[in-house]
Protein backbone atom coordinates (compact mmCIF):
# COMPACT_ATOMS: atom_id res chain seq x y z
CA UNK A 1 0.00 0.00 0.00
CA UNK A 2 2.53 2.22 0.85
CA UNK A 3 4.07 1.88 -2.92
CA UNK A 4 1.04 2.45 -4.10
CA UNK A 5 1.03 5.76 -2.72
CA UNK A 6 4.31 6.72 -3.45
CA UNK A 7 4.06 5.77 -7.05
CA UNK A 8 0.92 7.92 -7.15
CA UNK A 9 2.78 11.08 -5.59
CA UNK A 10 5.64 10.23 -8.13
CA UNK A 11 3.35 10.10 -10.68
CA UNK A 12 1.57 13.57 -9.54
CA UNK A 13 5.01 15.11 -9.36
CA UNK A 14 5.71 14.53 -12.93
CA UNK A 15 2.87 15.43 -14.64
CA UNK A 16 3.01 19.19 -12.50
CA UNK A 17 6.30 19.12 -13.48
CA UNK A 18 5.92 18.57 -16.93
CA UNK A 19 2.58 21.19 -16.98
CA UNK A 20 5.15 23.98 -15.20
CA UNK A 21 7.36 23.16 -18.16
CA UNK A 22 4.68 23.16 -21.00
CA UNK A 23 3.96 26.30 -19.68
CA UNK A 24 7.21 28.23 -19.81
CA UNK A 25 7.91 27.14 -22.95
CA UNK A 26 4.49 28.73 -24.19
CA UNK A 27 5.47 31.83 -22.18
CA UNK A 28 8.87 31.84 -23.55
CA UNK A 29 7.33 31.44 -27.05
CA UNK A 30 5.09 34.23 -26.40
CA UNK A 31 7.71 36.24 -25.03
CA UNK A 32 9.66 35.74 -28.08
CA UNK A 33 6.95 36.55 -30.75
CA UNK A 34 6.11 39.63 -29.35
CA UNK A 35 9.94 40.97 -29.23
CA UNK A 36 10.37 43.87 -30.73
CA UNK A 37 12.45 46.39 -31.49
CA UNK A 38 12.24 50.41 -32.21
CA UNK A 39 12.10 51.67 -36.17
CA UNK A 40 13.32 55.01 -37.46
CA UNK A 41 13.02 56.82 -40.98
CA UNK A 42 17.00 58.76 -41.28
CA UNK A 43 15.58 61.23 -44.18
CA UNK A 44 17.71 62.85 -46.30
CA UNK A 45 16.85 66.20 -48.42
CA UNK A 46 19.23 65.79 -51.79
CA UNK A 47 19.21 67.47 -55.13
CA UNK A 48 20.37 64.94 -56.88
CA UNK A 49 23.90 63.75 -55.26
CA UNK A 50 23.74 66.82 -53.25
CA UNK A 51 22.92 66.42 -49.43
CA UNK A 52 21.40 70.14 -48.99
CA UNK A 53 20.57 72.67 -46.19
CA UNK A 54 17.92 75.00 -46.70
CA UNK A 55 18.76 77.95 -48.91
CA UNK A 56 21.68 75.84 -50.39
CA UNK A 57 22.09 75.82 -54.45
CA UNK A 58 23.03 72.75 -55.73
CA UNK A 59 22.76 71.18 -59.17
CA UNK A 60 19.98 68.67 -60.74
CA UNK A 61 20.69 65.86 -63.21
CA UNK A 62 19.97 67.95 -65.59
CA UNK A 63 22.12 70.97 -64.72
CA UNK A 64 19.31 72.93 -63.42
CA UNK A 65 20.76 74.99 -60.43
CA UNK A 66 17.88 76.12 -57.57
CA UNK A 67 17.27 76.11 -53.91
CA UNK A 68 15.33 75.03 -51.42
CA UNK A 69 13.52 77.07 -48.86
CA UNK A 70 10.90 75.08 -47.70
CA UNK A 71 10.63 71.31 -48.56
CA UNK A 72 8.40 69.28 -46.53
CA UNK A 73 6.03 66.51 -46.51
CA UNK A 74 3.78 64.08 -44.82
CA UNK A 75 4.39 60.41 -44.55
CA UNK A 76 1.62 57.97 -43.46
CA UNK A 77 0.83 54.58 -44.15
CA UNK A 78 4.01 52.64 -43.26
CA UNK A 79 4.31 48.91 -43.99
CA UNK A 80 6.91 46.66 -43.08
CA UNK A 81 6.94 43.25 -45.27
CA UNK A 82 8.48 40.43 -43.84
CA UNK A 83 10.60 37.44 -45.62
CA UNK A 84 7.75 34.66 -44.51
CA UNK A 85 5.24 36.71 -46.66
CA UNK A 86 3.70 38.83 -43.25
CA UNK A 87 3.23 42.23 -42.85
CA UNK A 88 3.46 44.66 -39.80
CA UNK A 89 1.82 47.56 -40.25
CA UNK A 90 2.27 51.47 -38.39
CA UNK A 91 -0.73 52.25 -37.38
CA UNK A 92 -1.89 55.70 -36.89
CA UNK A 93 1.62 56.83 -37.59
CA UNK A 94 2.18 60.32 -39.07
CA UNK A 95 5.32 62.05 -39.77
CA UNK A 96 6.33 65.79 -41.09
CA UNK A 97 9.21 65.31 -43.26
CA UNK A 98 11.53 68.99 -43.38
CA UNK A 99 14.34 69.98 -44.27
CA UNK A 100 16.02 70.35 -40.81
CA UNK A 101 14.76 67.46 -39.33
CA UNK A 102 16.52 64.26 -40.45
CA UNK A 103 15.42 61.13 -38.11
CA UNK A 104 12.23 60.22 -37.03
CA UNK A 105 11.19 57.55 -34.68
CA UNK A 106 7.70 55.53 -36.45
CA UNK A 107 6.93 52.12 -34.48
CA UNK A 108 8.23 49.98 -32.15
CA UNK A 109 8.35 47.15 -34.97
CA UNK A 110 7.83 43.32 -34.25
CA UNK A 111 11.50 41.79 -34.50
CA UNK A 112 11.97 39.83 -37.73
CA UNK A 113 13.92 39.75 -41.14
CA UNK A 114 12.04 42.73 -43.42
CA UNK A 115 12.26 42.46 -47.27
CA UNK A 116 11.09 45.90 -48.24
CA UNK A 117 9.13 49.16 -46.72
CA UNK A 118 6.32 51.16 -48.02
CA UNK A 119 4.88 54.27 -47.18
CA UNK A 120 2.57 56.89 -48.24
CA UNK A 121 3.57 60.42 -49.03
CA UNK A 122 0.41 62.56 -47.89
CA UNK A 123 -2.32 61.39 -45.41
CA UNK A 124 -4.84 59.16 -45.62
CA UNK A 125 -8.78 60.25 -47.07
CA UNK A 126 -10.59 60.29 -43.39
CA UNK A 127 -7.97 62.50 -41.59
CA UNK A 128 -7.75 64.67 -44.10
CA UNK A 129 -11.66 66.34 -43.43
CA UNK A 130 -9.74 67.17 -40.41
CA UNK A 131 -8.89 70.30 -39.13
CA UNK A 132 -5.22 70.94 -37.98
CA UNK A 133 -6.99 72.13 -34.20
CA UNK A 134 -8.93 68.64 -34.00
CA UNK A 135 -5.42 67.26 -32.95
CA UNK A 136 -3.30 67.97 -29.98
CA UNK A 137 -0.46 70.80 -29.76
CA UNK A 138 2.59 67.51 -30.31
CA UNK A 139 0.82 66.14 -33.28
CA UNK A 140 2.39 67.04 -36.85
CA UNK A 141 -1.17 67.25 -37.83
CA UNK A 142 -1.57 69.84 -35.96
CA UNK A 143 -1.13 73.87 -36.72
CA UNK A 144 2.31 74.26 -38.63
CA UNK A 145 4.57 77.22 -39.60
CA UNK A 146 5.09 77.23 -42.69
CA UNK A 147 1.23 75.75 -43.02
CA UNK A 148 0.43 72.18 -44.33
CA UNK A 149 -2.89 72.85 -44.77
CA UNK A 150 -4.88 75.09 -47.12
CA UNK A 151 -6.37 78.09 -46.50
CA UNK A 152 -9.71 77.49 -48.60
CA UNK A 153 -12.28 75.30 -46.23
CA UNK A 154 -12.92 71.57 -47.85
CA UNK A 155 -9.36 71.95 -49.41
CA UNK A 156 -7.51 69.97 -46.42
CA UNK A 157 -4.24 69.29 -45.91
CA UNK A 158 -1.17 70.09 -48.08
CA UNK A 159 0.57 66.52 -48.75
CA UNK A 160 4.00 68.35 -49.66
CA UNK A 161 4.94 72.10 -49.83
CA UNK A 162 8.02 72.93 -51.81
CA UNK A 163 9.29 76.29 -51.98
CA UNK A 164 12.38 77.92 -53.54
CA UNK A 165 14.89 79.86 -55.92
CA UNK A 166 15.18 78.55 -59.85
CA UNK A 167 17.76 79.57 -62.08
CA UNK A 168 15.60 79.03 -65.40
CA UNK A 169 18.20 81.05 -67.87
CA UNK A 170 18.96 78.25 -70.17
CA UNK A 171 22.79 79.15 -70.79
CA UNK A 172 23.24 78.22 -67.80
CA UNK A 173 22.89 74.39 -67.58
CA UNK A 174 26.36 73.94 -67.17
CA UNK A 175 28.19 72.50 -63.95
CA UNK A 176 29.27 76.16 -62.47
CA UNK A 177 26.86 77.75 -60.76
CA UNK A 178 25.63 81.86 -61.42
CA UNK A 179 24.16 82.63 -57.98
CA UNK A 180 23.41 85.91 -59.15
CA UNK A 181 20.85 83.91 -62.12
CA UNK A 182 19.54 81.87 -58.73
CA UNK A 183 16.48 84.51 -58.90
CA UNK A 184 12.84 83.34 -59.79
CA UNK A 185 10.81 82.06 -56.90
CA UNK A 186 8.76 78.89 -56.91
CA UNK A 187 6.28 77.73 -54.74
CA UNK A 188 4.52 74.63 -54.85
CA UNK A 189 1.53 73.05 -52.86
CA UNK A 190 0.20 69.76 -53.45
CA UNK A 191 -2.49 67.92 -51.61
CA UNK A 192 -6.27 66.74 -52.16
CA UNK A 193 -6.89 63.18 -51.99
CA UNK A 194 -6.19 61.98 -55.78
CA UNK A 195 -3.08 63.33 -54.67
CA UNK A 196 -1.52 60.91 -52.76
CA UNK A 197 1.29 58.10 -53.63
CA UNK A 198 2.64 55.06 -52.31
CA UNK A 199 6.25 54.61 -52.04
CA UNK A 200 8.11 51.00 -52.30
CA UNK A 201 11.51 50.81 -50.93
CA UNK A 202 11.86 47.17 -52.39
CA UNK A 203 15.73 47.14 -53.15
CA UNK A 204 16.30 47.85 -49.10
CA UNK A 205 15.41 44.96 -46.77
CA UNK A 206 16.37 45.54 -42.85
CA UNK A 207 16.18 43.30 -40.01
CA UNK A 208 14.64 44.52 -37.34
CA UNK A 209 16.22 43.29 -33.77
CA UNK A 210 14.56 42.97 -30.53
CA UNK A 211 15.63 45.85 -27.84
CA UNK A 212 17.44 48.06 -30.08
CA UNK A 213 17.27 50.92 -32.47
CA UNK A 214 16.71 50.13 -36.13
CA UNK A 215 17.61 52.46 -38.64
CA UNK A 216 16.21 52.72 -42.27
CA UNK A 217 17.81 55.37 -44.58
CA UNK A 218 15.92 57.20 -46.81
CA UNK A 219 16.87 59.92 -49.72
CA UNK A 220 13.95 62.32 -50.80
CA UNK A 221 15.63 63.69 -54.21
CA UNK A 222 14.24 67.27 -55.18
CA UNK A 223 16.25 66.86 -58.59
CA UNK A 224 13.77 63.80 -59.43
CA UNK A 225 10.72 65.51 -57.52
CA UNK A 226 11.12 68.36 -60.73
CA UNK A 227 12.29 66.03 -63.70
CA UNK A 228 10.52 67.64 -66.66
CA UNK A 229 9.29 70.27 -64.68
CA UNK A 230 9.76 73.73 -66.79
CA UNK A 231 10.49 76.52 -63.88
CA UNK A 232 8.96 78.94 -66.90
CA UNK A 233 5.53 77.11 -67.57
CA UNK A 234 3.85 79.04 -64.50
CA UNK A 235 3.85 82.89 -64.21
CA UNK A 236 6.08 84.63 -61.62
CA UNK A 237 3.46 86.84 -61.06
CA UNK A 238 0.64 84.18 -60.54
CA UNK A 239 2.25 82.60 -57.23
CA UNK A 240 1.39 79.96 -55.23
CA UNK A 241 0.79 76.76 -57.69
CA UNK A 242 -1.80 74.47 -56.07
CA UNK A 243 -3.85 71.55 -57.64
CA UNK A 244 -6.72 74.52 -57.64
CA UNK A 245 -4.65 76.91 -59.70
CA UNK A 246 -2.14 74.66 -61.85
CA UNK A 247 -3.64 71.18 -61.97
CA UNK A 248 -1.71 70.19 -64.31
CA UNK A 249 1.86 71.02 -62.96
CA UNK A 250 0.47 69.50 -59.72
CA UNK A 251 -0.37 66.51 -61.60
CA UNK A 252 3.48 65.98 -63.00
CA UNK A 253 4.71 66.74 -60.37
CA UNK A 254 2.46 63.95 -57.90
CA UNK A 255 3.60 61.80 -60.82
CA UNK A 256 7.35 62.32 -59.84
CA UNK A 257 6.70 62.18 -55.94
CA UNK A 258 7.23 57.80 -55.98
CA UNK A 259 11.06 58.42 -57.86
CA UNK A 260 12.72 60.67 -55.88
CA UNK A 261 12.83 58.25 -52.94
CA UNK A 262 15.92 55.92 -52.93
């Protein structure tokens, strides 16, 4: 008898044994699937190999020489896509893109091997019947100097707002730059919901790892942003070009927005 009940404790010592073990294993595979680690956008403002500070000439592709003022933009929308065909999406994420700031925290990112990123330049349909004061003071959605949003009511927000200096005298397309020619002002703001593109970054994977800072470089070329875009085609008397005023500028312009990311 006395076997009998030692076997049975035996046998009860085991199996809690072997549940405590069952379930650290499924708390140690929890633990590990929800690792992550912390993702941030390092966004550079280029004209074409140029890394540029505001009011800084530099050179296009094409030999165009102009400046940038003001060059910002919204990003929404971000998508991470993982090797084993996943996704992990940024929800509710919004960042300003300018020319002084450079890195931007987005997510803290579930850890994994990443093939590719995508993003959104502009903001998404719903937020954009906002109004900049429905959104607290920290929010990039909120009230900004310069403005992101449009003055007119229904118009929303501006997706990107580019301002600057052109030199647009054709004899000068050559590699030295006339400062002094560096003299016709150019402002342009895009937005409205047709407006806004998706950017894939498919030729950068990135592995994100667990309890660190991840970094993902970015280069938002202004050169590419005004391929085939004639500084003369708009008046320098009209100002402001908008998808209200020049819809067709606007419109080549949107086109460029997905190749000036690299």
């Amino acid at each position: 008898m006395k076997n009998v009940i030692k076997n049975i404790a035996l046998l009860l010592i085991l199996i809690a044994s072997l549940f405590i073990s069952s379930c650290k294993k499924k708390e140690s595979a929890t633990t590990n699937a929800a690792a992550k680690g912390t993702l941030y956008f390092n966004i550079n403002t280029f004209i074409n190999s140029t890394g540029v500070a505001a009011g800084q000439i530099a050179m296009d592709a094409a030999h165009r020489h102009f400046k940038l003022n003001i060059a910002q933009f919204y990003i929404s929308g971000i998508v991470l896509n993982n090797s084993n065909g996943a996704s992990f999406a940024c929800s509710g994420v919004y960042l300003l893109k300018t020319i002084a700031n450079q890195m931007f925290f987005v997510d803290s990112v579930t850890a994994g091997n990443f093939t590719s990123i995508s993003f959104n330049v502009g903001i998404d349909s719903v937020t954009n019947t906002k109004v900049p004061t429905a959104f607290i003071s920290t929010s990039v959605l909120y009230t900004q100097n310069p403005s992101m949003f449009f003055s007119v009511p229904g118009q929303g927000y501006m997706f990107m707002n580019v301002q600057g200096i052109a030199d647009t005298m054709s004899a000068d397309t050559v590699t030295t730059i006339d400062t002094a020619h560096v003299n016709y002002p150019f402002t342009f703001e895009l937005g409205a919901d047709t407006a806004i593109r998706t950017i894939k970054m498919l030729a950068q994977p990135i592995t994100i790892t667990a309890g660190t800072a991840n970094y993902f470089n970015i280069i938002a070329d202004y050169g590419k942003l005004f391929q085939g875009i004639d500084f003369n085609s708009f008046s320098i008397t009209t100002g402001i070009v908008t998808p209200w005023t020049n819809p067709a500028i606007c419109s080549q312009i949107n086109a460029n927005i997905p190749n000036m990311f690299r």
